[in-house]
C-alpha atoms as a PDB file:
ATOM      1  CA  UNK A   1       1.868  -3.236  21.637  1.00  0.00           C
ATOM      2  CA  UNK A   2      -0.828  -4.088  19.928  1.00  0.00           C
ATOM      3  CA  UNK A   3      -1.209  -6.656  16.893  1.00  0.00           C
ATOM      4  CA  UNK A   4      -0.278  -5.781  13.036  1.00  0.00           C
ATOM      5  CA  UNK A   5      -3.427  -5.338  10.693  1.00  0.00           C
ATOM      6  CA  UNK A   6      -2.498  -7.825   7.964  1.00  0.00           C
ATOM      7  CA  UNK A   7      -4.530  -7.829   4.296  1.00  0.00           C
ATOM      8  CA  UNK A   8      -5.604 -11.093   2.882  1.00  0.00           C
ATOM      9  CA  UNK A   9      -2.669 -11.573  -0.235  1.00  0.00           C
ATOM     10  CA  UNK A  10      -5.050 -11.078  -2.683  1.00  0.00           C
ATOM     11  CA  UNK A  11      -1.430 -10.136  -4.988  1.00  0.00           C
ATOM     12  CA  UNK A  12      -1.135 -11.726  -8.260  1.00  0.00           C
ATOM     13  CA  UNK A  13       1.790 -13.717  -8.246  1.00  0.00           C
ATOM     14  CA  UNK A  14       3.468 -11.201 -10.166  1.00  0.00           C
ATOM     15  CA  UNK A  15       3.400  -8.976  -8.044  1.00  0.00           C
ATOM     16  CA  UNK A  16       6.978  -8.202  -5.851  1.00  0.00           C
ATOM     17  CA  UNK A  17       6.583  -8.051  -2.292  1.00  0.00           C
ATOM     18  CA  UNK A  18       9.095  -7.101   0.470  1.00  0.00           C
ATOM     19  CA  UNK A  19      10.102  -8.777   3.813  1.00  0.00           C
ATOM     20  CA  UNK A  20       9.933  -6.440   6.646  1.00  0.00           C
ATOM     21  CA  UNK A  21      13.544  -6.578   7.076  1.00  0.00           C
ATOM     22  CA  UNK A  22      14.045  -5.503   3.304  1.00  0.00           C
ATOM     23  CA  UNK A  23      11.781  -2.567   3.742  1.00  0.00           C
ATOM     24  CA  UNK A  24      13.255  -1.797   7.045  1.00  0.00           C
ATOM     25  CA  UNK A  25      16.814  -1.026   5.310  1.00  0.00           C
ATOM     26  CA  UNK A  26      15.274   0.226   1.721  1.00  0.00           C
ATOM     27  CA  UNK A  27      13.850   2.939   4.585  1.00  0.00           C
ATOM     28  CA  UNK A  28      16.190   3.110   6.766  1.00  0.00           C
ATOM     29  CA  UNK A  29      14.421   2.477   9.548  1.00  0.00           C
ATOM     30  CA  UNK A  30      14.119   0.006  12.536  1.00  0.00           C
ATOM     31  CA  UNK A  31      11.913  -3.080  12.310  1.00  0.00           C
ATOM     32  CA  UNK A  32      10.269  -1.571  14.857  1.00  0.00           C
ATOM     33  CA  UNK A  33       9.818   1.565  12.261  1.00  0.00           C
ATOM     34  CA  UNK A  34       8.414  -0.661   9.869  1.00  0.00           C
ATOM     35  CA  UNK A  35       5.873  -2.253  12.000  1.00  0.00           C
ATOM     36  CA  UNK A  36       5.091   1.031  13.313  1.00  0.00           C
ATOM     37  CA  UNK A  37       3.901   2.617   9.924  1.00  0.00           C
ATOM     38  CA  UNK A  38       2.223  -0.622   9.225  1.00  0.00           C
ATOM     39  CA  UNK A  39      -0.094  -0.084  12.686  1.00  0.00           C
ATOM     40  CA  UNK A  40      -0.759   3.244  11.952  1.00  0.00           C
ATOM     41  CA  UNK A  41      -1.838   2.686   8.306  1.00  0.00           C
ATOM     42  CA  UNK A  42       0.743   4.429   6.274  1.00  0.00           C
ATOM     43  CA  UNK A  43       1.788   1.156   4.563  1.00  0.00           C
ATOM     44  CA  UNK A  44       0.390  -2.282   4.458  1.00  0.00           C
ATOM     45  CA  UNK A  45       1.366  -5.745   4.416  1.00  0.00           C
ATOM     46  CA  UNK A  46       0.447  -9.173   3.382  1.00  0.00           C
ATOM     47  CA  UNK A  47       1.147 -12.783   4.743  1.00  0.00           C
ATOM     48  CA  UNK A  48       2.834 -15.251   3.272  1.00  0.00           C
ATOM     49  CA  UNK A  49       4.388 -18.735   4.468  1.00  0.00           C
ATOM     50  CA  UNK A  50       4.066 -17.339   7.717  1.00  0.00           C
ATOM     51  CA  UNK A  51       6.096 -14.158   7.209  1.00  0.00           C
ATOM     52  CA  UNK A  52       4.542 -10.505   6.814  1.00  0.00           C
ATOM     53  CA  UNK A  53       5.295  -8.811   3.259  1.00  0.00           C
ATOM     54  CA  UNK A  54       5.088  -5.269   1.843  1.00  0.00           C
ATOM     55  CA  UNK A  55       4.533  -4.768  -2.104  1.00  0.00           C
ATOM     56  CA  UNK A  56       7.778  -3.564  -3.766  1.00  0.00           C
ATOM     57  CA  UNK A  57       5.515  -1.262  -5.107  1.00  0.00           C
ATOM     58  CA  UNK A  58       4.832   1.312  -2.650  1.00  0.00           C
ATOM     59  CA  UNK A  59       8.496   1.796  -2.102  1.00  0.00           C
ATOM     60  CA  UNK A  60      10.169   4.588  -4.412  1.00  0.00           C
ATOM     61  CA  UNK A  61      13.775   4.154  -3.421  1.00  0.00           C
ATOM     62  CA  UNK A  62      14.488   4.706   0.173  1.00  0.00           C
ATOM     63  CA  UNK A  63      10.921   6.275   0.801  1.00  0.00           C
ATOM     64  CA  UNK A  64       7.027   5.225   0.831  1.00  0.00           C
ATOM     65  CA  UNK A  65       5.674   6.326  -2.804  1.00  0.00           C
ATOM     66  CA  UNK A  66       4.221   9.618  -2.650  1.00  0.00           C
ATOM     67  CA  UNK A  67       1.198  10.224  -1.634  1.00  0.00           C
ATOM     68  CA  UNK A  68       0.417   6.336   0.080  1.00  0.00           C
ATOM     69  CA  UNK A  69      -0.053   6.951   3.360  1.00  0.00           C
ATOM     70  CA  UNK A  70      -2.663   9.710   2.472  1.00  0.00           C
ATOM     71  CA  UNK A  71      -4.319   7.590   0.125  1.00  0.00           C
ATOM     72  CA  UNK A  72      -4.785   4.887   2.340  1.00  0.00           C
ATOM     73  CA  UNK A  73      -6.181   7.372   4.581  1.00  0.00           C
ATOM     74  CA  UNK A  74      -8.831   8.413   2.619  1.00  0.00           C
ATOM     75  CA  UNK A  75      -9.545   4.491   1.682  1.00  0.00           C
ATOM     76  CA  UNK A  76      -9.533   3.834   4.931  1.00  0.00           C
ATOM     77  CA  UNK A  77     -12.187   6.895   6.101  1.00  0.00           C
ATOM     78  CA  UNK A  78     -14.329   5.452   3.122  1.00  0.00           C
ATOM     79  CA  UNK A  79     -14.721   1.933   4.656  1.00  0.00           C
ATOM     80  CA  UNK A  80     -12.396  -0.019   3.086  1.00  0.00           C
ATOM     81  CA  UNK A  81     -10.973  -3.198   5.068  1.00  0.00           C
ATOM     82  CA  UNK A  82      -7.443  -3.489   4.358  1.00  0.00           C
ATOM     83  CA  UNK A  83      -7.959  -6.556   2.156  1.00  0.00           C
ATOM     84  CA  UNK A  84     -10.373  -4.228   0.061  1.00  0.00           C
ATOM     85  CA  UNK A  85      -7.791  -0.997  -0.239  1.00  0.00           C
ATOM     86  CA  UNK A  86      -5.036  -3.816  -1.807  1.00  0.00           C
ATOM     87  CA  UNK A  87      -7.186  -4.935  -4.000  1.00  0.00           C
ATOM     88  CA  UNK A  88      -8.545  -1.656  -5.586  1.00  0.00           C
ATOM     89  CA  UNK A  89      -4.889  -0.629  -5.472  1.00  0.00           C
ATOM     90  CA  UNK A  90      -3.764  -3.280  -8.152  1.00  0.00           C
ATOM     91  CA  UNK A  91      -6.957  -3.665  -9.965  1.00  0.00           C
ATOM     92  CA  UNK A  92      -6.859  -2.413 -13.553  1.00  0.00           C
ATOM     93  CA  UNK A  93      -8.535   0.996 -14.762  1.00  0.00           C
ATOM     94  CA  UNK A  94      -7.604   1.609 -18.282  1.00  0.00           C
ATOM     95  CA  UNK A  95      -8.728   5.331 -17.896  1.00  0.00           C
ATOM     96  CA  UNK A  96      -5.634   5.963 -15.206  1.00  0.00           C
ATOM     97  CA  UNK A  97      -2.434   6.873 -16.387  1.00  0.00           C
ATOM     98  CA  UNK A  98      -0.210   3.978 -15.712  1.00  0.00           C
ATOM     99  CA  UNK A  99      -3.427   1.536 -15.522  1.00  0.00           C
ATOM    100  CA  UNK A 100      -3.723   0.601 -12.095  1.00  0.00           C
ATOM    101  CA  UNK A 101      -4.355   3.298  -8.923  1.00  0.00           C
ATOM    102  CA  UNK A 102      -0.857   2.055  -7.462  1.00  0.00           C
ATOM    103  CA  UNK A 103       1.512   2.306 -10.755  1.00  0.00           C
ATOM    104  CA  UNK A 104      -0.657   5.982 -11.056  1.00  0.00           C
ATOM    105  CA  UNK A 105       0.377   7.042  -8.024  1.00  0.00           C
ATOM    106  CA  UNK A 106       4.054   5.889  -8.579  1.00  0.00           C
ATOM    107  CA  UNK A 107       4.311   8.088 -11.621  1.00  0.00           C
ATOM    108  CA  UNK A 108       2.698  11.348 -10.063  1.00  0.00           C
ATOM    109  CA  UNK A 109      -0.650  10.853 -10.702  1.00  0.00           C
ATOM    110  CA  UNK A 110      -1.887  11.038  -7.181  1.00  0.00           C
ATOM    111  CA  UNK A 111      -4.009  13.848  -7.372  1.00  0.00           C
ATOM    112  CA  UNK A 112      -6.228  11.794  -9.656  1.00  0.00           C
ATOM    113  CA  UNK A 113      -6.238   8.874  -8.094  1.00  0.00           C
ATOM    114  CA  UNK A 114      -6.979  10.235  -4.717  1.00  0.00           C
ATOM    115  CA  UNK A 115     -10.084  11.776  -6.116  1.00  0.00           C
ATOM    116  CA  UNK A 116     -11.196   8.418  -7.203  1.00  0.00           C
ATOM    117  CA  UNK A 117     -11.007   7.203  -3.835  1.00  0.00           C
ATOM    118  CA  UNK A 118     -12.668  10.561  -2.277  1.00  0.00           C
ATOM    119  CA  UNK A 119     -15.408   9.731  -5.096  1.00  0.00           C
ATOM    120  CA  UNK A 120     -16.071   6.172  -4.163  1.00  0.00           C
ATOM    121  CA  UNK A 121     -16.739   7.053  -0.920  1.00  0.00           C
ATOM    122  CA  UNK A 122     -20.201   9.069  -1.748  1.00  0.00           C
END
């Protein structure tokens, strides 16, 4: 098995982040689950203390937000380290409904923020 990709915490102390055990029953899944989507790139995760943490905010309910795992995709096909994708994820854009890429993707904006991240990569 191999190792989980971790992103420097680059997270404003604001910001709400999740244990893996947390997300692992907000999901309904196994640990194993968790880790699982974390290796393949549909979520990521920070450390803290010693302990891996997902942002609250790609979580809607008892599912990954809409659209994440796609959009991390197409960060990911563009170059970005994993550090890099977190970081333009919470970085403020005052021209994106709900002001930052993640909180526009949480409120159905995906569409446009997925072309911003198809854009950057030309």
């Amino acid at each position: 098995m191999s190792a989980i990709p971790v992103a420097d915490d680059v997270l404003g102390p604001d910001v709400a982040v999740l244990s893996l055990e947390t997300v692992s029953e907000r999901l309904g899944h196994s640990a194993n689950k968790v880790r699982q989507l974390l290796r393949d790139g549909q979520l990521l995760a920070v450390r803290r203390d010693g302990a891996l943490y997902v942002p609250a905010d790609f979580l809607a309910g008892s599912a990954p937000v809409k659209g994440l795992a796609g959009l991390l995709t197409v960060l990911h096909d563009a170059g970005f380290s994993r550090t890099e994708m977190l970081r333009w994820l919470y970085t403020e854009d005052e021209s994106l409904p709900g002001v930052t890429p993640i909180n526009a993707l949480r409120t159905n904006h995906g569409t446009e923020v997925k072309r911003r991240a198809q854009a950057m990569a030309f």
